[in-house]
PDB file of N, CA and C in Angstrom:
ATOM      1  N   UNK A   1     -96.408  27.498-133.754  1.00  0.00           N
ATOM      2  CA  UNK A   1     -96.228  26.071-133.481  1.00  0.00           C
ATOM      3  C   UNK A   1     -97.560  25.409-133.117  1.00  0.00           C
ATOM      4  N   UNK A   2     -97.627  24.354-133.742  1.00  0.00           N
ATOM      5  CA  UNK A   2     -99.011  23.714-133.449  1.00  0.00           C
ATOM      6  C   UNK A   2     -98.531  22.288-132.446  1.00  0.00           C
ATOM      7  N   UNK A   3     -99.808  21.701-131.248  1.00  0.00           N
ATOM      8  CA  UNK A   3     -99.413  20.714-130.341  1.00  0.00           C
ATOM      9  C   UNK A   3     -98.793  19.818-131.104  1.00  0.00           C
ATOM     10  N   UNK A   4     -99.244  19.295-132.423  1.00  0.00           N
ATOM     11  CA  UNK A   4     -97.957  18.301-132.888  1.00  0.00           C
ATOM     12  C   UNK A   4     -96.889  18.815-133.419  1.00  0.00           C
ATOM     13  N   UNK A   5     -96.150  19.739-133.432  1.00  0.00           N
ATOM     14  CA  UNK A   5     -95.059  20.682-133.078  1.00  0.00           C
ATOM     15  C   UNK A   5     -94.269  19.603-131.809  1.00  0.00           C
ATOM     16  N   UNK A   6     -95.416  20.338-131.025  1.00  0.00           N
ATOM     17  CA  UNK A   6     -94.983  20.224-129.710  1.00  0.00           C
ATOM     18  C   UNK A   6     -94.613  19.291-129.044  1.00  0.00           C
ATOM     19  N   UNK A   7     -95.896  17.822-129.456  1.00  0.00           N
ATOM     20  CA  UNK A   7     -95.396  16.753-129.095  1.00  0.00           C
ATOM     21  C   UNK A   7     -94.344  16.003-129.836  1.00  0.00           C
ATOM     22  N   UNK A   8     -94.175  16.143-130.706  1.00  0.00           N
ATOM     23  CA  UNK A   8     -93.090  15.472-131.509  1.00  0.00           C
ATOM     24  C   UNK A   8     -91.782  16.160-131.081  1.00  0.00           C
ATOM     25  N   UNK A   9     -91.901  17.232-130.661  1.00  0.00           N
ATOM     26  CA  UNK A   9     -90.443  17.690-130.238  1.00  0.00           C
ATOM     27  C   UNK A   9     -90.439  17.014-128.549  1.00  0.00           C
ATOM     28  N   UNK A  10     -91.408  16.862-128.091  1.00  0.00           N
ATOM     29  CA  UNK A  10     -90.978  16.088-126.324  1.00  0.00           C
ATOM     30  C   UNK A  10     -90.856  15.271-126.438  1.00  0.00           C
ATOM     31  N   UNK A  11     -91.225  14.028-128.080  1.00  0.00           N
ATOM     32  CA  UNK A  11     -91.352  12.689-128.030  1.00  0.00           C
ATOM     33  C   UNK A  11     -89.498  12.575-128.486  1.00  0.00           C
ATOM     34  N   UNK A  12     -89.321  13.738-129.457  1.00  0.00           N
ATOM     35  CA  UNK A  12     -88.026  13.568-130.101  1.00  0.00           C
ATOM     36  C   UNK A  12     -87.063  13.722-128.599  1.00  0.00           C
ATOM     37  N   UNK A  13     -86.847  14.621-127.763  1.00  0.00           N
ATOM     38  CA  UNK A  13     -86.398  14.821-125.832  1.00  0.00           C
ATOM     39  C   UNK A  13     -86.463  13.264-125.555  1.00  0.00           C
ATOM     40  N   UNK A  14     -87.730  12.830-125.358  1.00  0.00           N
ATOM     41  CA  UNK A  14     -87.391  11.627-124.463  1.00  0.00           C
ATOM     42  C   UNK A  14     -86.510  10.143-125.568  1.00  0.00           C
ATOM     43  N   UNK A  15     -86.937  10.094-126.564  1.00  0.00           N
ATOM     44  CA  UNK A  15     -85.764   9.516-127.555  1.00  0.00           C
ATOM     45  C   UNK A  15     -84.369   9.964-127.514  1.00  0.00           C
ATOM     46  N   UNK A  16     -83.988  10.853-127.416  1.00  0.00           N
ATOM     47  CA  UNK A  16     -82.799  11.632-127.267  1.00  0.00           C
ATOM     48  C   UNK A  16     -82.191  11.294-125.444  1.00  0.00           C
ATOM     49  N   UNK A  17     -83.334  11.359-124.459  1.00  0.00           N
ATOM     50  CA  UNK A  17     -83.000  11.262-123.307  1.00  0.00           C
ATOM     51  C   UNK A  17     -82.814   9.391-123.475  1.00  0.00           C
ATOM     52  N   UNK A  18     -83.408   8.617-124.081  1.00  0.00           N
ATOM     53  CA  UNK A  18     -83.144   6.959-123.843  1.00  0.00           C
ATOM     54  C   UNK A  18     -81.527   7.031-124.675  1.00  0.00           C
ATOM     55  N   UNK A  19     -80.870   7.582-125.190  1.00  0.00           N
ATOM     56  CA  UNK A  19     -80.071   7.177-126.130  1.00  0.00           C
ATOM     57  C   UNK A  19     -78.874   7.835-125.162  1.00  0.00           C
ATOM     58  N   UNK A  20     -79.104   8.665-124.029  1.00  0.00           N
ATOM     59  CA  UNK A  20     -77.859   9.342-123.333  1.00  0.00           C
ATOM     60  C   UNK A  20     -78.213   9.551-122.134  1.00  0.00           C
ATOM     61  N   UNK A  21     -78.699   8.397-121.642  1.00  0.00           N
ATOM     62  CA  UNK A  21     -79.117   8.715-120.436  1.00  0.00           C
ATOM     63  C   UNK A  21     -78.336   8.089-119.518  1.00  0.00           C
ATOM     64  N   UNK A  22     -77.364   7.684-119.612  1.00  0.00           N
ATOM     65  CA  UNK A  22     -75.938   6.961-118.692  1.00  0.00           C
ATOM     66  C   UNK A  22     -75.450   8.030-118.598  1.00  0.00           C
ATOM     67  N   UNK A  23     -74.851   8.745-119.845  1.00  0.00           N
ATOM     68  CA  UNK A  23     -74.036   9.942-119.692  1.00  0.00           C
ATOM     69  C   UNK A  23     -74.618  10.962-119.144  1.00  0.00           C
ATOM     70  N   UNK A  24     -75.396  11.362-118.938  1.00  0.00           N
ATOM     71  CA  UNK A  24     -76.139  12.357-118.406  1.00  0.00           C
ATOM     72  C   UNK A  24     -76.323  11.986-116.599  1.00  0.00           C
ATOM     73  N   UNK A  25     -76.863  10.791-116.468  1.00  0.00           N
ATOM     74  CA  UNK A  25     -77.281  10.365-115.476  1.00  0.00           C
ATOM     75  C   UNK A  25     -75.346  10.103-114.559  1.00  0.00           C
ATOM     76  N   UNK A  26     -74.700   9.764-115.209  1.00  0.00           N
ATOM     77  CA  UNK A  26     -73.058   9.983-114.787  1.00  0.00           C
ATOM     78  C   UNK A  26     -72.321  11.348-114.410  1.00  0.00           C
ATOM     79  N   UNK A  27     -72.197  12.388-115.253  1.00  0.00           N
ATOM     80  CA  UNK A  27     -72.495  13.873-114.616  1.00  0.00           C
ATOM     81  C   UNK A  27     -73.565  14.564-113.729  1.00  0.00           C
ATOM     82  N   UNK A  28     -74.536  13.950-113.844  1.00  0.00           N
ATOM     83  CA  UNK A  28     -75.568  14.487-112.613  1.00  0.00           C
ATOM     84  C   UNK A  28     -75.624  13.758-111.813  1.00  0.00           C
ATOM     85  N   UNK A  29     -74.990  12.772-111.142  1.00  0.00           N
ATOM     86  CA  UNK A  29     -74.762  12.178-110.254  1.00  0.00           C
ATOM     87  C   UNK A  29     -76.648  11.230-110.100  1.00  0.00           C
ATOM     88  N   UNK A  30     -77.138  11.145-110.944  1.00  0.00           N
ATOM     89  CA  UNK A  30     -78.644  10.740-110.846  1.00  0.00           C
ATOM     90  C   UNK A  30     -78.594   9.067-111.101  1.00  0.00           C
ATOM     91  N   UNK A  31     -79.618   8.592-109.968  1.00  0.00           N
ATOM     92  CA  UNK A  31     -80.111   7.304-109.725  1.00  0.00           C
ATOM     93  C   UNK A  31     -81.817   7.465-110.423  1.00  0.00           C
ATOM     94  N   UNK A  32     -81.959   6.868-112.039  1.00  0.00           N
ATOM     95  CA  UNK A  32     -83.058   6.851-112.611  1.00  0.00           C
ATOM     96  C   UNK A  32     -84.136   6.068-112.137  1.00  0.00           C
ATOM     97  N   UNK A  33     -83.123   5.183-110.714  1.00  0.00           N
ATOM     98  CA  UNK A  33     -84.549   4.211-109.762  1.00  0.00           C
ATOM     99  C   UNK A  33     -85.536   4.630-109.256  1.00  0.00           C
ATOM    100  N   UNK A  34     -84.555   6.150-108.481  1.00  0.00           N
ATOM    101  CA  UNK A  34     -85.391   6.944-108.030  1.00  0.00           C
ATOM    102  C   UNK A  34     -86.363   7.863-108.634  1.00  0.00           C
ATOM    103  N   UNK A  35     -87.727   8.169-108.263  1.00  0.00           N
ATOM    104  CA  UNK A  35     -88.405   8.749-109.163  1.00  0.00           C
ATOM    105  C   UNK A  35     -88.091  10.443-109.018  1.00  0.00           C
ATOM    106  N   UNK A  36     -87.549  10.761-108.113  1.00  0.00           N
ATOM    107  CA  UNK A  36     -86.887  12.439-108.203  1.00  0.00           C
ATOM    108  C   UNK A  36     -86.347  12.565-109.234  1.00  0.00           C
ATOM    109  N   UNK A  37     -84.977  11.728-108.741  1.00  0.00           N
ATOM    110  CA  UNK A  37     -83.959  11.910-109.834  1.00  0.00           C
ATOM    111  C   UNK A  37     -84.230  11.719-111.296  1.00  0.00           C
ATOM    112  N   UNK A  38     -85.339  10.706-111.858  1.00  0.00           N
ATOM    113  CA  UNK A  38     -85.849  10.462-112.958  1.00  0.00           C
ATOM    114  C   UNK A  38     -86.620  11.670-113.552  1.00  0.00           C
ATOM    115  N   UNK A  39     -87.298  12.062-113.069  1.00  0.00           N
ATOM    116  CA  UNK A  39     -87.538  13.338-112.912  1.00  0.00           C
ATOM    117  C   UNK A  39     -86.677  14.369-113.301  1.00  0.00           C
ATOM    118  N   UNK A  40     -85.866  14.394-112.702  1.00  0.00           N
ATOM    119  CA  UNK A  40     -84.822  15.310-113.130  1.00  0.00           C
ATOM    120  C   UNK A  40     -84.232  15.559-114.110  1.00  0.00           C
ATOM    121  N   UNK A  41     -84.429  14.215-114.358  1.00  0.00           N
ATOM    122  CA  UNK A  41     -83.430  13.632-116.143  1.00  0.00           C
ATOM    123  C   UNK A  41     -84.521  14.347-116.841  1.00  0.00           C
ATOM    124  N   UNK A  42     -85.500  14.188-116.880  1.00  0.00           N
ATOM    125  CA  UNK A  42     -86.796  14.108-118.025  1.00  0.00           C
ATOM    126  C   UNK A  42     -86.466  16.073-118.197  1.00  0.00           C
ATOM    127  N   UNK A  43     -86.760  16.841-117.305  1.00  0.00           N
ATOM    128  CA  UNK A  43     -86.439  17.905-117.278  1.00  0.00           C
ATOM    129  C   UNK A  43     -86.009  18.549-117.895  1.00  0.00           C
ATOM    130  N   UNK A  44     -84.290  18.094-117.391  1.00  0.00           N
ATOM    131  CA  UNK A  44     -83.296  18.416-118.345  1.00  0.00           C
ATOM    132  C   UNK A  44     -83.196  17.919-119.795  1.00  0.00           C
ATOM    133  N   UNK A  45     -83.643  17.201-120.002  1.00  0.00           N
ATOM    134  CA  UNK A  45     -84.120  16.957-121.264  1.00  0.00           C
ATOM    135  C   UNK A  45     -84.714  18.077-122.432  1.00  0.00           C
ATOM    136  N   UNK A  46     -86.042  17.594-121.802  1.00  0.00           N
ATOM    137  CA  UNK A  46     -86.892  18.494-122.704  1.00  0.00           C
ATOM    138  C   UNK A  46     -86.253  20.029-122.719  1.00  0.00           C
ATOM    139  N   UNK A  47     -85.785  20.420-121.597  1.00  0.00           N
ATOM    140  CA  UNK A  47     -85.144  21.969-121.752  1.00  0.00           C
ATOM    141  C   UNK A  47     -84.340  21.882-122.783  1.00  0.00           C
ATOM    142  N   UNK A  48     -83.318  21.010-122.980  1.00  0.00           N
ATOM    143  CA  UNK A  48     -82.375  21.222-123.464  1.00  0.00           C
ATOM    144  C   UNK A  48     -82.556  20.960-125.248  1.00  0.00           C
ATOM    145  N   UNK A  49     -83.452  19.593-125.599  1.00  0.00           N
ATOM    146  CA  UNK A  49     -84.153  19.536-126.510  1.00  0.00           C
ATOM    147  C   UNK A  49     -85.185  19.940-127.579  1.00  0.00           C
ATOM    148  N   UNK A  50     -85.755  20.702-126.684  1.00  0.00           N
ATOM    149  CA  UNK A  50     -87.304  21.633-127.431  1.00  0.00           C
ATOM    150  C   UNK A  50     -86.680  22.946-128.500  1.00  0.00           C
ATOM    151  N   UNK A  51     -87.261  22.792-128.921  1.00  0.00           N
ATOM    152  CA  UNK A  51     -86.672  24.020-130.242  1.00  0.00           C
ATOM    153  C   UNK A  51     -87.132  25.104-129.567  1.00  0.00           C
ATOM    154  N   UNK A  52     -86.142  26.526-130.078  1.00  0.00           N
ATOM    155  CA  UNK A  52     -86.485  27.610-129.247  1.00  0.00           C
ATOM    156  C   UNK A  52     -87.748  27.828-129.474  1.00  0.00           C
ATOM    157  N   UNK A  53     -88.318  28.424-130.501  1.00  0.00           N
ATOM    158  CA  UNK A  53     -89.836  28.365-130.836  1.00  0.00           C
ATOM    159  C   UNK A  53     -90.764  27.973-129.839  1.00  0.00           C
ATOM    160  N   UNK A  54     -90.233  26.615-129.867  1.00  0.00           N
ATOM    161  CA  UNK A  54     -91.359  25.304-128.674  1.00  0.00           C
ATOM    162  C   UNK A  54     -90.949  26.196-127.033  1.00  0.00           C
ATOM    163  N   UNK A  55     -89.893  26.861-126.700  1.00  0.00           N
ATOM    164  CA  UNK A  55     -89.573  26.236-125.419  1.00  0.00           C
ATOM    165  C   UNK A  55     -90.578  27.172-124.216  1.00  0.00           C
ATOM    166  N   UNK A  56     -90.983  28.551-124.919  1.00  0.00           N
ATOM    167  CA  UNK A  56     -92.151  28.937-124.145  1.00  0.00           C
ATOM    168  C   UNK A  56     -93.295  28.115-123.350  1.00  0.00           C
ATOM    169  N   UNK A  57     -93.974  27.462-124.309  1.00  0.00           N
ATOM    170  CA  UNK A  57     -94.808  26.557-124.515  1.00  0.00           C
ATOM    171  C   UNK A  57     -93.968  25.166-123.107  1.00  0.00           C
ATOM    172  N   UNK A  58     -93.435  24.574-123.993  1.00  0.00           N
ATOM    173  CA  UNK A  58     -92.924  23.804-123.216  1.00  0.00           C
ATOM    174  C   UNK A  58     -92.474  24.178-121.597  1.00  0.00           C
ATOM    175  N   UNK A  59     -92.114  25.020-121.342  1.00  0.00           N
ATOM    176  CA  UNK A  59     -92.026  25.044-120.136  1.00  0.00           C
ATOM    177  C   UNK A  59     -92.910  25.474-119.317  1.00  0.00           C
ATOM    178  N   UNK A  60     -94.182  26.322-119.648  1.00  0.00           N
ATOM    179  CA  UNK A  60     -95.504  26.285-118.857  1.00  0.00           C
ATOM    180  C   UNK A  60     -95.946  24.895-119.210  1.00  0.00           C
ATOM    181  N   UNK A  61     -95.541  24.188-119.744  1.00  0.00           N
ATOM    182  CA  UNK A  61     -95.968  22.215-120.149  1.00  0.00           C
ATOM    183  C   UNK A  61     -95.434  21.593-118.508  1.00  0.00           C
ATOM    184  N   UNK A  62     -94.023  21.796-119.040  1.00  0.00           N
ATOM    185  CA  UNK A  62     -93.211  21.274-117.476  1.00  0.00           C
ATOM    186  C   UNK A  62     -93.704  22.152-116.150  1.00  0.00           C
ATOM    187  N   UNK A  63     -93.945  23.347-116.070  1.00  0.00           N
ATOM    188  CA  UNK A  63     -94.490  23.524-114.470  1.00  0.00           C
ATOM    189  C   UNK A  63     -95.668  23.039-114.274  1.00  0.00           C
ATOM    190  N   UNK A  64     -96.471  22.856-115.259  1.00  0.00           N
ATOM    191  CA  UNK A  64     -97.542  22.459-115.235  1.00  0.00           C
ATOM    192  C   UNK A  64     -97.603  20.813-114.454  1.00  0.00           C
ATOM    193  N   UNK A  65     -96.449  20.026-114.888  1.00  0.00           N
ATOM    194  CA  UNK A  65     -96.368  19.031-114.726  1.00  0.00           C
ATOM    195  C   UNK A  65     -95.846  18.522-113.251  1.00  0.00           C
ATOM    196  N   UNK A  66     -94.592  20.124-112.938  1.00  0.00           N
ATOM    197  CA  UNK A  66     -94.458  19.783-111.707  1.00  0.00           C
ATOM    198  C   UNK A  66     -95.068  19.860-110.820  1.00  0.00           C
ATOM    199  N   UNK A  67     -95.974  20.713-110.933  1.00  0.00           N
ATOM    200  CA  UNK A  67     -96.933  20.966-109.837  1.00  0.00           C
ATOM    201  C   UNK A  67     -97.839  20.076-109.441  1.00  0.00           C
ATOM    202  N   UNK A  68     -98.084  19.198-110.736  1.00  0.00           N
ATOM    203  CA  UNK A  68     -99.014  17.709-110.479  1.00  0.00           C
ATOM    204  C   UNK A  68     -98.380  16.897-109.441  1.00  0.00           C
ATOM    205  N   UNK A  69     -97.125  16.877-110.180  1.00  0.00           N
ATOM    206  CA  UNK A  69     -95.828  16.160-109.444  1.00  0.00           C
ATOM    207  C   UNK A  69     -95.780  16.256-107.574  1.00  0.00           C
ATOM    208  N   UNK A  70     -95.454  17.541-107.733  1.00  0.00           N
ATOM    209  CA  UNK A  70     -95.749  17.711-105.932  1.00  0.00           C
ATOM    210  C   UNK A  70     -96.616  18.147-105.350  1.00  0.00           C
ATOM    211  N   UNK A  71     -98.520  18.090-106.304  1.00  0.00           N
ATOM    212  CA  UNK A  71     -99.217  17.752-105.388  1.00  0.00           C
ATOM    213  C   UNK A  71     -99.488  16.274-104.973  1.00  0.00           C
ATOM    214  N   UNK A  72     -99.316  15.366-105.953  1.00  0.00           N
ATOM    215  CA  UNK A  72     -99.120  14.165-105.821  1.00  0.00           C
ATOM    216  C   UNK A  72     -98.115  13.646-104.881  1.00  0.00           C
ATOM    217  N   UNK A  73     -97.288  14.469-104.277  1.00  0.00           N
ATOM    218  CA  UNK A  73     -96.467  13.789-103.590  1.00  0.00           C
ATOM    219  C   UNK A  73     -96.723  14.207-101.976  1.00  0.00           C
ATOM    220  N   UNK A  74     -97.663  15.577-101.760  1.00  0.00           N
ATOM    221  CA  UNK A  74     -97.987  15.993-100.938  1.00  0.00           C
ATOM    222  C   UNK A  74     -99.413  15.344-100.294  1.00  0.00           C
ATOM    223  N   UNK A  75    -100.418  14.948-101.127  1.00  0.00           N
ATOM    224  CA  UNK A  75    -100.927  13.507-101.116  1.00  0.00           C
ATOM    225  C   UNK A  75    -100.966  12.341-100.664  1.00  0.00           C
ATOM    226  N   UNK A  76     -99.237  11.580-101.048  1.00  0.00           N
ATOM    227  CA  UNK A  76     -98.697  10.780-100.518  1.00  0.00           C
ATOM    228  C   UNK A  76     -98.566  10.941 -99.121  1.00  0.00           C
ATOM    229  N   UNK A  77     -97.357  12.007 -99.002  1.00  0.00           N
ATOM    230  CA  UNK A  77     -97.129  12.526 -97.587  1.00  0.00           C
ATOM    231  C   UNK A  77     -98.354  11.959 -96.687  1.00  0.00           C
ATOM    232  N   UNK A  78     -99.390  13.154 -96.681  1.00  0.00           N
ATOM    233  CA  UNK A  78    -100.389  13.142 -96.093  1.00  0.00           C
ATOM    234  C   UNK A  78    -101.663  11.646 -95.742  1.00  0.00           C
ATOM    235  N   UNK A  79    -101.353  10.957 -96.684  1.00  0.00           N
ATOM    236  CA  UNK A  79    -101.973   9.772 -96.702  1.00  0.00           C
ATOM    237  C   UNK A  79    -100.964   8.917 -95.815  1.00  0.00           C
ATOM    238  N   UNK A  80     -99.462   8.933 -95.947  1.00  0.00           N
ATOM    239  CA  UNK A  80     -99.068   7.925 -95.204  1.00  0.00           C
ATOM    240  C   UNK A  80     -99.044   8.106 -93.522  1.00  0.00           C
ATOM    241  N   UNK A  81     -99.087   9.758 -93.116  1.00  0.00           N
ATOM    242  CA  UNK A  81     -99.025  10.275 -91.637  1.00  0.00           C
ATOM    243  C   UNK A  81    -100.461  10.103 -91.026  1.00  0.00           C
ATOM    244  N   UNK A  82    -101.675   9.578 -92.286  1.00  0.00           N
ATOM    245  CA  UNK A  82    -103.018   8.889 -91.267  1.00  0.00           C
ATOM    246  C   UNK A  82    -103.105   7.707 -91.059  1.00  0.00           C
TER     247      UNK A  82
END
């Protein structure tokens, strides 16, 4: 699989996530205001979306991402307690 493989299959996830994202967001009990829960959606997404091939790849993509995610939020934290 080559990165445009790759990206076209996360671009095809988040197209797929705009087209069902009530229903999804209705069983997961998720508020997309919130940026967790938005988060969450995106997730489940791409897991569920990425071709098996891709999903190796893709998911050292997504930890990769979470970890940005909650150092950025650990950041926050820390900036708002000075």
């Amino acid at each position: 699989p080559t990165e445009a493989d790759f990206e076209a299959a996360v671009r095809d996830a988040v197209e797929e996530c705009a087209r069902r994202k009530d229903d999804i967001c209705e069983r997961l009990q998720l508020d997309v205001t919130k940026p967790d829960d938005a988060f969450v959606l995106y997730i489940f997404y791409a897991l569920e979306k990425i071709p098996v091939h891709l999903q190796r790849a893709a998911k050292l993509e997504i930890l990769r991402v979470v970890s940005q995610y909650v150092r950025i939020g650990e950041e926050w934290k820390r900036m708002a307690e000075e």
